[in-house]
Every structure is written in structure tokens, then in C-alpha cells.
Protein backbone atom coordinates (compact mmCIF):
# COMPACT_ATOMS: atom_id res chain seq x y z
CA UNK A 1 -26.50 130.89 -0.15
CA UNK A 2 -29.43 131.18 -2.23
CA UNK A 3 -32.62 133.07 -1.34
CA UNK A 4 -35.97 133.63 -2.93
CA UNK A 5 -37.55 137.35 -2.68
CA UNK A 6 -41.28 138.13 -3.39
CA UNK A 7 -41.88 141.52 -4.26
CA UNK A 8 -45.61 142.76 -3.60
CA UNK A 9 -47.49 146.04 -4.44
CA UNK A 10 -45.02 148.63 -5.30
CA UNK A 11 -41.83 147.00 -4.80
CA UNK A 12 -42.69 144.79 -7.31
CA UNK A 13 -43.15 147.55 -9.62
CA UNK A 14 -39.74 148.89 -8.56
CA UNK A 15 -38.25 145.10 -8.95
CA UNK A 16 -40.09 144.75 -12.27
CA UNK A 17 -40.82 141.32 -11.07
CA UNK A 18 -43.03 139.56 -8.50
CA UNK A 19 -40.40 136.59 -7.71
CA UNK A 20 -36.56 136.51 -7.87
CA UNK A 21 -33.69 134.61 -6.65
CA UNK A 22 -30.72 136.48 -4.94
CA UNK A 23 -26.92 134.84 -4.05
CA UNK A 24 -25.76 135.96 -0.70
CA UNK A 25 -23.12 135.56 1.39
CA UNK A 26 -23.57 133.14 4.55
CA UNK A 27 -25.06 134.70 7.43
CA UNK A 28 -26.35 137.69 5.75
CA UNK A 29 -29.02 139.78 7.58
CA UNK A 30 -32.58 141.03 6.70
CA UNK A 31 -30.84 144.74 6.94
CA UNK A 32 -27.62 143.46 4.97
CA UNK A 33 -30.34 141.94 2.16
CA UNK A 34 -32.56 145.10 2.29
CA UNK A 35 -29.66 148.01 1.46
CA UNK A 36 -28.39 145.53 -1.10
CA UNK A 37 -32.27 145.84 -2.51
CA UNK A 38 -31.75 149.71 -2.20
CA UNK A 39 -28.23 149.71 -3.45
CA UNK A 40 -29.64 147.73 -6.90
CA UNK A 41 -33.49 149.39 -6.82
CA UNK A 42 -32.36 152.64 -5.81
CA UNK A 43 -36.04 153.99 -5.64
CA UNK A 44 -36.80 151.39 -2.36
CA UNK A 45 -34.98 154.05 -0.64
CA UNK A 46 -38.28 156.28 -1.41
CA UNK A 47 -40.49 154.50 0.64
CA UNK A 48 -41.64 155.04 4.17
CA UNK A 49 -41.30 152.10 5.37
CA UNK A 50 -40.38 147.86 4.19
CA UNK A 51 -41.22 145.41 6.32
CA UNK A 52 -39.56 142.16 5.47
CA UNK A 53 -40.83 138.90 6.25
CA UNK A 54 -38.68 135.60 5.90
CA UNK A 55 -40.68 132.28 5.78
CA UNK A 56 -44.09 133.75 6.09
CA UNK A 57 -43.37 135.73 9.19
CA UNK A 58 -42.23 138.57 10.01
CA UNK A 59 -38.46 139.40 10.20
CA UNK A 60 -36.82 141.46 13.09
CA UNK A 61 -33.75 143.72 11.86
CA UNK A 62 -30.94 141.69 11.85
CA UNK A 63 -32.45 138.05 11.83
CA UNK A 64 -29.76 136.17 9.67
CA UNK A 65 -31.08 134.72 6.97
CA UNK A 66 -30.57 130.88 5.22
CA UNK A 67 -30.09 129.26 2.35
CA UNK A 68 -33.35 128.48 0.83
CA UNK A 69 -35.31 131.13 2.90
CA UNK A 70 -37.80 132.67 0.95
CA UNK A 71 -38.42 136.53 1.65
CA UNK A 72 -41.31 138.82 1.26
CA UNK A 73 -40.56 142.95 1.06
CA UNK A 74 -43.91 144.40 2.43
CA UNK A 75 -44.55 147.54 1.54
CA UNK A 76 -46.59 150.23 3.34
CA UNK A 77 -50.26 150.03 2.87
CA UNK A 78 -53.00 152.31 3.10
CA UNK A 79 -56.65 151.79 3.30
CA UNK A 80 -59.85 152.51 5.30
């Protein structure tokens, strides 16, 4: 299966791109997709926390994911 990933604020930096496609294996979870992330982007690992939304909402660890989904890695923001 197919999916697309956006990459915002510093995981895009760490991705060196804002939009990618990945190949997966059917019935491949959000936590499958993101240690695959950290396996290739080894500095994901650095951050504090990833949330991971598939289809503009939020992902719970271990929602499968499906061909065609498109995912968004989140990472932690700070502000005031």
C-alpha cells in the first residue's frame, strides 16, 4: 500500500521535505510507520514527543493504516 506523509515544523527539517510518499506493507500500524520514520530519520528518535494524525485526525497507537491514507507527524509545540 501506498501512503502520503506530511512532515511539519521540525520533522520536516529532519525529512528534508514537507510531503512524501511511503510503500508499506498491508495492515501496517501508525507505531509500525513511525519506528520505520525513526529507523530512516534517525534524529525523530530525539524528540519528546510525535503525534501522528491519519486523514486529518488524530491517530491512536496502533490504528492500521490504508492505502491512500495520508499522514501528518506532529511535532511538539511550544508557545504562550
Amino acid at each position: 500500500m501506498t501512503i502520503t506523509v506530511l512532515a511539519f515544523g521540525i520533522t520536516r527539517d529532519i525529512c528534508g521535505q514537507r510531503r512524501f510518499t511511503l510503500d508499506l506493507p498491508e495492515k501496517t500500524s501508525s507505531d509500525a510507520l513511525l519506528a520505520i520514520l525513526q529507523e530512516k530519520y534517525p534524529p525523530l528518535r530525539q524528540l519528546s514527543s510525535l503525534l501522528v494524525a491519519v486523514n486529518e485526525s488524530y491517530a491512536e497507537p496502533g490504528h492500521v493504516l490504508a492505502d491512500g491514507d495520508e499522514v501528518a507527524l506532529i511535532p511538539p509545540v511550544s508557545g504562550g
